[in-house]
PDB file of N, CA and C in Angstrom:
ATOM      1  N   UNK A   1     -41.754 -40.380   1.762  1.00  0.00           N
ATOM      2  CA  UNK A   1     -40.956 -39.634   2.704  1.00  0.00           C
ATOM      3  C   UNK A   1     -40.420 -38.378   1.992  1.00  0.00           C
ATOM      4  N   UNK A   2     -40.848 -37.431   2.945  1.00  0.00           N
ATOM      5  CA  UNK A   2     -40.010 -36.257   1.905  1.00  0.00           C
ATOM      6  C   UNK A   2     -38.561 -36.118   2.035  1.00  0.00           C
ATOM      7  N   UNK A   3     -37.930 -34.907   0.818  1.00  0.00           N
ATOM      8  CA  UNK A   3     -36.604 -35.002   0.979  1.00  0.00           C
ATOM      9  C   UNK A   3     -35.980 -33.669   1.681  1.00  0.00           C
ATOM     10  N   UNK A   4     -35.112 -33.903   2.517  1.00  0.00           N
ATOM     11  CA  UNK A   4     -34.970 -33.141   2.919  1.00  0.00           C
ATOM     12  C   UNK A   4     -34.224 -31.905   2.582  1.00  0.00           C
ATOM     13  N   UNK A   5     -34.290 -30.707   2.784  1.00  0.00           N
ATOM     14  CA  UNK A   5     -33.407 -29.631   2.466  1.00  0.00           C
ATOM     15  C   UNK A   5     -31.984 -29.454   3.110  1.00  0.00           C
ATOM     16  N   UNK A   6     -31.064 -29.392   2.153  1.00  0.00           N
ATOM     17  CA  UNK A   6     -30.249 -29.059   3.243  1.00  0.00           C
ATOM     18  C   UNK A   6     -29.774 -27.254   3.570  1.00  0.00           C
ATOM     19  N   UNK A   7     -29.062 -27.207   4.397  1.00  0.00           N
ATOM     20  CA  UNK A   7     -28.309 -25.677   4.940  1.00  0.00           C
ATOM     21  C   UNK A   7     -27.751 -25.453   3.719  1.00  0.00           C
ATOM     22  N   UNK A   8     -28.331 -24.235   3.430  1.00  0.00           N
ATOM     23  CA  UNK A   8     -26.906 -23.192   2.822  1.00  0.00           C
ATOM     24  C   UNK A   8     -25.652 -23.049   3.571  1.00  0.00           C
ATOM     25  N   UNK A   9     -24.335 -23.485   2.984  1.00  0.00           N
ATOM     26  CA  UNK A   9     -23.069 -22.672   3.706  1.00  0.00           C
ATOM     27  C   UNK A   9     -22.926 -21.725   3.309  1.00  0.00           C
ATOM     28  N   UNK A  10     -22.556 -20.267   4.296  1.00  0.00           N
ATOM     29  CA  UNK A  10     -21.633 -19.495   3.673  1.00  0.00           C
ATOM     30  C   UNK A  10     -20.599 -19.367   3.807  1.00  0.00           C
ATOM     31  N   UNK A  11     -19.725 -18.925   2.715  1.00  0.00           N
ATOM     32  CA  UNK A  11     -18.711 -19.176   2.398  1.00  0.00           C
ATOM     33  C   UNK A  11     -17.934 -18.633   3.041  1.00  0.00           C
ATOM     34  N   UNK A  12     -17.812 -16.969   2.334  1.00  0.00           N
ATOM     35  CA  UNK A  12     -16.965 -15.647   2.899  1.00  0.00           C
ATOM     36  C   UNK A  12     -17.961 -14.958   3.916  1.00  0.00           C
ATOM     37  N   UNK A  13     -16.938 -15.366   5.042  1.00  0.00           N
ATOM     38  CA  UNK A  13     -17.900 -14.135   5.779  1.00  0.00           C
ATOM     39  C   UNK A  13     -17.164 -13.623   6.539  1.00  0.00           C
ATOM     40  N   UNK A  14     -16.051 -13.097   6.255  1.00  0.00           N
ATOM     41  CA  UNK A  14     -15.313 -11.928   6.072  1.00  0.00           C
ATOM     42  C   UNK A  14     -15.729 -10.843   6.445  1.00  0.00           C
ATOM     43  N   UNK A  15     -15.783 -10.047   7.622  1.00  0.00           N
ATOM     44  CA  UNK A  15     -16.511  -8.580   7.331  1.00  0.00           C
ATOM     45  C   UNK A  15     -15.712  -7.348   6.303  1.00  0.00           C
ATOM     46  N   UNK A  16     -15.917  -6.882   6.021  1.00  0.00           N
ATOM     47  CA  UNK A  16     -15.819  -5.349   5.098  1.00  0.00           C
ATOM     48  C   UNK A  16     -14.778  -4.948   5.721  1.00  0.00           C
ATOM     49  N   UNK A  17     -13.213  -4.352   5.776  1.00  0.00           N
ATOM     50  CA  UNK A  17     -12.230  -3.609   6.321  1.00  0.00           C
ATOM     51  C   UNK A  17     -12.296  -2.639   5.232  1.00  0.00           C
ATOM     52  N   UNK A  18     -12.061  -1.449   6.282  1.00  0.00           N
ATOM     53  CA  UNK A  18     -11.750  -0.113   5.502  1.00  0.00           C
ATOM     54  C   UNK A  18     -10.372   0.126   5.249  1.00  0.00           C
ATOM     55  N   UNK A  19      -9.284  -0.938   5.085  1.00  0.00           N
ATOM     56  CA  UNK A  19      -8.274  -0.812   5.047  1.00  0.00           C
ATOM     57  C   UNK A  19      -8.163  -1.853   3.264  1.00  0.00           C
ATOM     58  N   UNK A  20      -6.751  -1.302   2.927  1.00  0.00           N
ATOM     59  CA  UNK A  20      -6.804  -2.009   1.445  1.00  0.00           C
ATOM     60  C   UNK A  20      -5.555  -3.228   1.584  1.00  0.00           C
ATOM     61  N   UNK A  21      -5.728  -4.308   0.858  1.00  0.00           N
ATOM     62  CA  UNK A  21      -4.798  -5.708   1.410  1.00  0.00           C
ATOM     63  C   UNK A  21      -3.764  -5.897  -0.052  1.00  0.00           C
ATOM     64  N   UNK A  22      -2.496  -4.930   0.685  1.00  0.00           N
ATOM     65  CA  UNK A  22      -1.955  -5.137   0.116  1.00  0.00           C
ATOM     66  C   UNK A  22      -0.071  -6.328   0.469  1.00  0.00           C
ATOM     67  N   UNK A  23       0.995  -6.116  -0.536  1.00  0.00           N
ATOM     68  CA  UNK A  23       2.200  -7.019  -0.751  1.00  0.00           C
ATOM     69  C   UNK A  23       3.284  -5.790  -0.422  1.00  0.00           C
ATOM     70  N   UNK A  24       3.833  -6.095   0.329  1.00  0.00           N
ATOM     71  CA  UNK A  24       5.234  -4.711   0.021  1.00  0.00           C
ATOM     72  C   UNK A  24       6.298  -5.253   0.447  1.00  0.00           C
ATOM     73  N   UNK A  25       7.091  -5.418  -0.597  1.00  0.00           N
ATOM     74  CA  UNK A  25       8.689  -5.555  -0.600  1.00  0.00           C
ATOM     75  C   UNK A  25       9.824  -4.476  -0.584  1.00  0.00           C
ATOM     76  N   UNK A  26      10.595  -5.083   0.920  1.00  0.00           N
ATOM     77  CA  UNK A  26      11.316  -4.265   1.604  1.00  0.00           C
ATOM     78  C   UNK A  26      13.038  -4.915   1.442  1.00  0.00           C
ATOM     79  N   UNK A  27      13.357  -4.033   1.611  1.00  0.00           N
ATOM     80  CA  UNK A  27      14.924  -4.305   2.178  1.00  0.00           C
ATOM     81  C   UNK A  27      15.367  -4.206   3.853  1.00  0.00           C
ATOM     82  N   UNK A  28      15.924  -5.264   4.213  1.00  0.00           N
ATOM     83  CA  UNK A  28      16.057  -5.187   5.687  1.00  0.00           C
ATOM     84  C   UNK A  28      17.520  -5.419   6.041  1.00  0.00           C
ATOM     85  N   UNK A  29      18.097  -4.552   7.195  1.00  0.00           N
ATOM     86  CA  UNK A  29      19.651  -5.265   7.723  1.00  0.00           C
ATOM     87  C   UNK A  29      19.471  -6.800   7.822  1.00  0.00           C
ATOM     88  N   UNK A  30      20.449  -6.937   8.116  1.00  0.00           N
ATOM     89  CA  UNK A  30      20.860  -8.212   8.597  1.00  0.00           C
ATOM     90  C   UNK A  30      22.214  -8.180   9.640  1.00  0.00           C
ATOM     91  N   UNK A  31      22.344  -8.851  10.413  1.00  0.00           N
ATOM     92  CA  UNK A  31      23.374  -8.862  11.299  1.00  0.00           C
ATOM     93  C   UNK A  31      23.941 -10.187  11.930  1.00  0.00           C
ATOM     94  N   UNK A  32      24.648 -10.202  12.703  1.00  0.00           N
ATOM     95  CA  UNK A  32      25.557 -11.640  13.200  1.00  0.00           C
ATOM     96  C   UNK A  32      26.532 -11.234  13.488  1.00  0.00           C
ATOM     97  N   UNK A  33      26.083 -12.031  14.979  1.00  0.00           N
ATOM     98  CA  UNK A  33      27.045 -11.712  16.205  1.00  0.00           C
ATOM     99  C   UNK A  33      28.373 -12.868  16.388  1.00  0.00           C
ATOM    100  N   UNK A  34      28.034 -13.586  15.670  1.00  0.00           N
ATOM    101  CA  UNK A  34      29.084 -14.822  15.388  1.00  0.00           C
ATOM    102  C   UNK A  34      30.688 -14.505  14.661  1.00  0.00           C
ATOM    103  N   UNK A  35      31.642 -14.974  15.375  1.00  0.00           N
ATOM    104  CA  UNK A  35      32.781 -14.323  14.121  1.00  0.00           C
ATOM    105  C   UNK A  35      32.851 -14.589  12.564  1.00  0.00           C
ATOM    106  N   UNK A  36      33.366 -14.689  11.646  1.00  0.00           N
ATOM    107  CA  UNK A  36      33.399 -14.595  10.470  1.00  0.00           C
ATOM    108  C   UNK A  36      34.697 -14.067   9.947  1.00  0.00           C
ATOM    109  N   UNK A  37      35.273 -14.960   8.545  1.00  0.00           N
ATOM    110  CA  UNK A  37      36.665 -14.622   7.978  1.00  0.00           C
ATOM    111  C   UNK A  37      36.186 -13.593   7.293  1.00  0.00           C
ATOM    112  N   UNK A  38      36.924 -13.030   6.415  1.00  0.00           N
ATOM    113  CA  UNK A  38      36.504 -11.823   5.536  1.00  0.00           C
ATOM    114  C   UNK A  38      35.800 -12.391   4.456  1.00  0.00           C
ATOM    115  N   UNK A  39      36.200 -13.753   4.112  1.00  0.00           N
ATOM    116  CA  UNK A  39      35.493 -13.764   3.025  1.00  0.00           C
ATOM    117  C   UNK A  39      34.029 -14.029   3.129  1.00  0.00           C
ATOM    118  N   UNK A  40      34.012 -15.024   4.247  1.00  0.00           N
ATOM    119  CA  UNK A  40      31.968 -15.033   4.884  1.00  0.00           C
ATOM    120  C   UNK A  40      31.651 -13.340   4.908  1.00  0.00           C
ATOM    121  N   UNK A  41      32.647 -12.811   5.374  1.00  0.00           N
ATOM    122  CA  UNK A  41      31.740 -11.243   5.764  1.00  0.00           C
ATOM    123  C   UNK A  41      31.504 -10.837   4.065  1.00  0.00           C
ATOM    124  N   UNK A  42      32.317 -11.051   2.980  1.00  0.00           N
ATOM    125  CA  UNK A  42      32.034 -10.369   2.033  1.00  0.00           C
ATOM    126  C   UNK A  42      30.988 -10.703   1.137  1.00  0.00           C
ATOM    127  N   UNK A  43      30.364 -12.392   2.030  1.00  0.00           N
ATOM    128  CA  UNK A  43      29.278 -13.173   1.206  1.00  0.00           C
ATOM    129  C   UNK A  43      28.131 -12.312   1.658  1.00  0.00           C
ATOM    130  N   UNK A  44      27.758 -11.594   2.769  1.00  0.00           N
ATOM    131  CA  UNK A  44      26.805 -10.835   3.957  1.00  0.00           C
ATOM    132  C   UNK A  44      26.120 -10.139   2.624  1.00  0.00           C
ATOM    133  N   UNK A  45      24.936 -10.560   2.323  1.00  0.00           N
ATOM    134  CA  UNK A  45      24.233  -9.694   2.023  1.00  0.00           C
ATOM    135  C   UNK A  45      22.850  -9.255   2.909  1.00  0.00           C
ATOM    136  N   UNK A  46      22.030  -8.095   2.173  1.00  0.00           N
ATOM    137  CA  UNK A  46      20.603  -7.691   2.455  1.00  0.00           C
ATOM    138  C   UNK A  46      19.721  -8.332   2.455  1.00  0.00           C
ATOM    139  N   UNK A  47      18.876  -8.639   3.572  1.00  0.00           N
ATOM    140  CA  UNK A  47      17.554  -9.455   3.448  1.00  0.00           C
ATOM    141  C   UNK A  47      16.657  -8.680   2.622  1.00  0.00           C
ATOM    142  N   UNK A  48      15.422  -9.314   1.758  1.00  0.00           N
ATOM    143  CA  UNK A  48      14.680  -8.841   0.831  1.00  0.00           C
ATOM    144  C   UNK A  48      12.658  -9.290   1.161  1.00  0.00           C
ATOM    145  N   UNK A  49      12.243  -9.311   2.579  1.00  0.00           N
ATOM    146  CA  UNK A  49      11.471  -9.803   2.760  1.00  0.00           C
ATOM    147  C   UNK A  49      10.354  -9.066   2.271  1.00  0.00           C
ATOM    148  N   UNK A  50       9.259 -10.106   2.396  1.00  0.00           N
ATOM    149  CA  UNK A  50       7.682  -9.564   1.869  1.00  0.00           C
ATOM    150  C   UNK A  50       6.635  -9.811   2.982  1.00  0.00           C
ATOM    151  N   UNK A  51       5.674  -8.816   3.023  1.00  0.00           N
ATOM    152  CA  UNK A  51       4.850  -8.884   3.648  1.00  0.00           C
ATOM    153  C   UNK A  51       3.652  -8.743   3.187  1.00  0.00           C
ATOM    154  N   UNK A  52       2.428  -9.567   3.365  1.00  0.00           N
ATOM    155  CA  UNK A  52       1.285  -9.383   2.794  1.00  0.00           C
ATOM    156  C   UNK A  52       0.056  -9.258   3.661  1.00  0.00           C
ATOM    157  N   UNK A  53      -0.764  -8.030   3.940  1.00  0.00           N
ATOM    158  CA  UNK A  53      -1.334  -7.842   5.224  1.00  0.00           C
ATOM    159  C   UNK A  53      -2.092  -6.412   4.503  1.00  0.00           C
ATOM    160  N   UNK A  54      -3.092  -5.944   5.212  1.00  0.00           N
ATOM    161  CA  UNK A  54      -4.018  -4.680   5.245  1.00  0.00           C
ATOM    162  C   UNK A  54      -2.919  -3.652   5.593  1.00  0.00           C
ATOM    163  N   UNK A  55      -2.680  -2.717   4.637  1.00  0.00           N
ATOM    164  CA  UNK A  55      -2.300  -1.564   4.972  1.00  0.00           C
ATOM    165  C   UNK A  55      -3.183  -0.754   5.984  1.00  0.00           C
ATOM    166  N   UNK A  56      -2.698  -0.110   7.086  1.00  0.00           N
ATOM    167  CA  UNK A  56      -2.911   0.559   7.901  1.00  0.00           C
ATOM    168  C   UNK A  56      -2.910   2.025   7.765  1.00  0.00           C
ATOM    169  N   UNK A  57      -1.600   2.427   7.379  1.00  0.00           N
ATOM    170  CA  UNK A  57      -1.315   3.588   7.060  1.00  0.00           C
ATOM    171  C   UNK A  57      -0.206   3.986   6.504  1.00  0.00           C
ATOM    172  N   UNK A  58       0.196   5.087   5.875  1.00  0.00           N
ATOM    173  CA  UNK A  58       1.704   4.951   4.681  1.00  0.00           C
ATOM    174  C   UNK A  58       1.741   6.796   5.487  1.00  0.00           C
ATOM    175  N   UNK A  59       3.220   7.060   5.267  1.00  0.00           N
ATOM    176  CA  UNK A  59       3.157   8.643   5.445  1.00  0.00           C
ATOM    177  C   UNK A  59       4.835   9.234   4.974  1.00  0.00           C
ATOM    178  N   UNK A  60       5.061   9.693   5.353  1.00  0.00           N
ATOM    179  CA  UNK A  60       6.698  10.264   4.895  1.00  0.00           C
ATOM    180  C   UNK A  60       7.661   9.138   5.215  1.00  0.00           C
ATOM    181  N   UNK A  61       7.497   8.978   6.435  1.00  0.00           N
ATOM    182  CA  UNK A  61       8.279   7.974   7.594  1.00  0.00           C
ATOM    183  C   UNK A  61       8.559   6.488   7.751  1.00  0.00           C
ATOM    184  N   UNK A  62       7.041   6.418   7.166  1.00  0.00           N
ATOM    185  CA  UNK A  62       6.773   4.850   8.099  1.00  0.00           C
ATOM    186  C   UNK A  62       5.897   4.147   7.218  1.00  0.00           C
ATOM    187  N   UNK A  63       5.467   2.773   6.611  1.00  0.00           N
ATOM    188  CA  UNK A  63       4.394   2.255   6.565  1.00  0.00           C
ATOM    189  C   UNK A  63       4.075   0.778   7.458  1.00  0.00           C
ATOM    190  N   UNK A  64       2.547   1.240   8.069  1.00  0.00           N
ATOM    191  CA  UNK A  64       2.051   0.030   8.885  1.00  0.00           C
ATOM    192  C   UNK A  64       0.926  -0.637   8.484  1.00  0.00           C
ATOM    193  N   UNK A  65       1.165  -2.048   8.737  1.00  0.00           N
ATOM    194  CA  UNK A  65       0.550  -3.176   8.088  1.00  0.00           C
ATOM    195  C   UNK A  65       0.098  -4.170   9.261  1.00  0.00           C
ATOM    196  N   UNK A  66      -1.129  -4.236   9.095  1.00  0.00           N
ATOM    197  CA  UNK A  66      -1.175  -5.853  10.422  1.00  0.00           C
ATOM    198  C   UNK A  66      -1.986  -6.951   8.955  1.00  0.00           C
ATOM    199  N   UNK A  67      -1.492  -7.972  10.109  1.00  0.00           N
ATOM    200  CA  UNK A  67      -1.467  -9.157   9.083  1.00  0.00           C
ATOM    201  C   UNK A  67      -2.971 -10.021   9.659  1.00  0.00           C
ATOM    202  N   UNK A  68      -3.581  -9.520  10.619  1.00  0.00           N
ATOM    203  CA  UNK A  68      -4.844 -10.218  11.530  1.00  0.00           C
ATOM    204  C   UNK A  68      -5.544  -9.836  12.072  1.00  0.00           C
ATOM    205  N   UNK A  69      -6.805  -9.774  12.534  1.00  0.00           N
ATOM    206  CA  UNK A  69      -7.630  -8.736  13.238  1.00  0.00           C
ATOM    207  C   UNK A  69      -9.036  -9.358  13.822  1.00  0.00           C
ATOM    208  N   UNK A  70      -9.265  -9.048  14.682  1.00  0.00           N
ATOM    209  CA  UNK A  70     -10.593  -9.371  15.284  1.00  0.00           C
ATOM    210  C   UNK A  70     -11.364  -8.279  15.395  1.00  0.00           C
ATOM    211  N   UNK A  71     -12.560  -8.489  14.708  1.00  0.00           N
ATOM    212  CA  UNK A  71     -13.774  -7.304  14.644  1.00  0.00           C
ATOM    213  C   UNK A  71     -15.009  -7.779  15.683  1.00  0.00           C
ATOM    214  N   UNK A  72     -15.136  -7.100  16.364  1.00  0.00           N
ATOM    215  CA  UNK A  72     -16.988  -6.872  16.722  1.00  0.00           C
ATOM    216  C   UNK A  72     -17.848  -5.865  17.007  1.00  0.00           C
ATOM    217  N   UNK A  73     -18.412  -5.866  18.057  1.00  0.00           N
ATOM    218  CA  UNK A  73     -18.793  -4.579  18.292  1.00  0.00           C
ATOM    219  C   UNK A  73     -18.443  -3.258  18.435  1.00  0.00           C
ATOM    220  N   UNK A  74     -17.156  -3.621  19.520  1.00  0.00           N
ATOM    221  CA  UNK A  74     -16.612  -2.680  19.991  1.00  0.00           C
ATOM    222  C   UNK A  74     -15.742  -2.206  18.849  1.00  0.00           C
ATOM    223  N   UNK A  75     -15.259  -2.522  17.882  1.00  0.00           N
ATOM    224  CA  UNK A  75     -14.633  -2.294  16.827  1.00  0.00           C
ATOM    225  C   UNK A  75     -13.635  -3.230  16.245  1.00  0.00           C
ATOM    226  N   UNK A  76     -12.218  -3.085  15.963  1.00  0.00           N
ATOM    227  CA  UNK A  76     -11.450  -3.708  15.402  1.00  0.00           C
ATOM    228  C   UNK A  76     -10.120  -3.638  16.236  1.00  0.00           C
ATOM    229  N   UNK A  77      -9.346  -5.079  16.882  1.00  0.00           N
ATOM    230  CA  UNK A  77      -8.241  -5.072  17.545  1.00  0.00           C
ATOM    231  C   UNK A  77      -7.311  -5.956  16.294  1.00  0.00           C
ATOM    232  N   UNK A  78      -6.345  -5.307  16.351  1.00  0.00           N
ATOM    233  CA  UNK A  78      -5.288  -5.201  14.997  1.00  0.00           C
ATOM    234  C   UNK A  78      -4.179  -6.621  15.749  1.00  0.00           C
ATOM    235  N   UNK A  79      -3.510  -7.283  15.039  1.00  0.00           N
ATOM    236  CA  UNK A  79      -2.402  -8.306  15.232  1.00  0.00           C
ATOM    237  C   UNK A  79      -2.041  -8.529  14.082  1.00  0.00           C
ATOM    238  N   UNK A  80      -0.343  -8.927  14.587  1.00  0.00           N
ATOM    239  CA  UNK A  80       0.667  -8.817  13.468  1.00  0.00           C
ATOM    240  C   UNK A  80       0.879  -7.668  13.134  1.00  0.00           C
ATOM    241  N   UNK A  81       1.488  -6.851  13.617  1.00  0.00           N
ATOM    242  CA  UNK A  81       1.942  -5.719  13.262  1.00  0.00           C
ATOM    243  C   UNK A  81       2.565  -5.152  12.702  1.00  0.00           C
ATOM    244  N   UNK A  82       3.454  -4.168  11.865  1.00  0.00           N
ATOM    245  CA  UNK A  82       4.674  -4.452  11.205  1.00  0.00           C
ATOM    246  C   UNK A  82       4.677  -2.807  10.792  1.00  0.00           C
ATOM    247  N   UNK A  83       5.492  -2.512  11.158  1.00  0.00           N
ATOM    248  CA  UNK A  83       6.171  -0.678  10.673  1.00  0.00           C
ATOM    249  C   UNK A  83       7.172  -0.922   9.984  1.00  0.00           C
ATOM    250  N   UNK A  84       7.217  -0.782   8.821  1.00  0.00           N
ATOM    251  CA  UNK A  84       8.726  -0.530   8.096  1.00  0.00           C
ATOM    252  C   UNK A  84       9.040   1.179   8.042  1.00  0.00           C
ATOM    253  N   UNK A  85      10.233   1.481   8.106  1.00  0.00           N
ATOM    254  CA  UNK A  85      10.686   2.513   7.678  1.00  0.00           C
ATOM    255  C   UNK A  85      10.267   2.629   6.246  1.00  0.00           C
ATOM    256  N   UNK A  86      10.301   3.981   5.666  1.00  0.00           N
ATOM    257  CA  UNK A  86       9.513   4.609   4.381  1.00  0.00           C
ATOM    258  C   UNK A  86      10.560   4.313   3.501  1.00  0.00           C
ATOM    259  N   UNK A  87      11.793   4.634   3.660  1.00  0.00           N
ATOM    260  CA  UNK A  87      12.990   4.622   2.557  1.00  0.00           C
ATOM    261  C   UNK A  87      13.582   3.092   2.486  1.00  0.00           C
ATOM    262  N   UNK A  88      12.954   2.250   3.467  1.00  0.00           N
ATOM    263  CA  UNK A  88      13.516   0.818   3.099  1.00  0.00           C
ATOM    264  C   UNK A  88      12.050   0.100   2.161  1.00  0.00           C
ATOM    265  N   UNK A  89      11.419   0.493   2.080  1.00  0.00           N
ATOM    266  CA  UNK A  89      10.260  -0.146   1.077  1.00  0.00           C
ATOM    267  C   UNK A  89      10.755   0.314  -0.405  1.00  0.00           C
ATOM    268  N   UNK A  90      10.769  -0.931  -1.244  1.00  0.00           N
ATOM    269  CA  UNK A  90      10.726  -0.850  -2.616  1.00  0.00           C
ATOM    270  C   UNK A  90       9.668  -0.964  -3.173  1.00  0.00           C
ATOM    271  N   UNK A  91       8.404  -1.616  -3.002  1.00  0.00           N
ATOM    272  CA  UNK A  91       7.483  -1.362  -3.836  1.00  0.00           C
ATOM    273  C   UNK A  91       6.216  -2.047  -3.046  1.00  0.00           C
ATOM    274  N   UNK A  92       4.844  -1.444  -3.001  1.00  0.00           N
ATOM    275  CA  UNK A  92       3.687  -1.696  -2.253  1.00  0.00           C
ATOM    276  C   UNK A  92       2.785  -2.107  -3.584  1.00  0.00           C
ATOM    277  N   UNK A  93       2.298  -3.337  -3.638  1.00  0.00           N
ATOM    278  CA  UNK A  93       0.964  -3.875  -4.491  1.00  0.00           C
ATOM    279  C   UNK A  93       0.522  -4.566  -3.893  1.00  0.00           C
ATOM    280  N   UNK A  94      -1.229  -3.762  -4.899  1.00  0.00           N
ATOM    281  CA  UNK A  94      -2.721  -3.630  -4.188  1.00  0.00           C
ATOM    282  C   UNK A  94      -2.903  -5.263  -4.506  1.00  0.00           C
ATOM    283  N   UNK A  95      -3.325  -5.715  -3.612  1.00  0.00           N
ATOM    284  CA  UNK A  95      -3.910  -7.223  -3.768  1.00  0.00           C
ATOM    285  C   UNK A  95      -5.436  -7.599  -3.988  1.00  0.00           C
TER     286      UNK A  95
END
């Protein structure tokens, strides 16, 4: 009896984005609508979140990042979106 072959899997099949996948850590408000003594208010700090997603585009203003995307023919529809303001980003690395 012969033996049989099996399927190749592939692995990554990922298509090619012309966009680069990067990490950027931001500083964000925070707020609360709840009352608070002075001393909770004086605990209030800055959120410090990260985002890790395809840069979109960076410019004076703004940088945008989506975190998901569906490609086919027709091209590429972007999800997860995310605009930070330019002066609240501390630092963007290439992944």
């Amino acid at each position: 009896m012969p033996k049989r072959r099996r399927k190749q899997v592939v692995v990554n099949t990922a298509p090619k984005l012309p966009y680069p996948k990067v990490r950027v850590e931001w500083i964000d408000i925070l707020s609360d609508s709840g009352w608070a003594t002075d001393k909770e208010f004086d605990k209030m700090k800055l959120s410090y979140p990260v985002n890790e997603g395809w840069l979109y585009s960076k410019d004076k203003k703004s940088v945008k990042l989506f975190a998901s995307y569906d490609k086919d023919d027709d091209g590429i529809t972007f999800g997860d979106r995310t605009m930070i303001p330019r002066h609240w980003v501390k630092k963007i690395q290439k992944l």
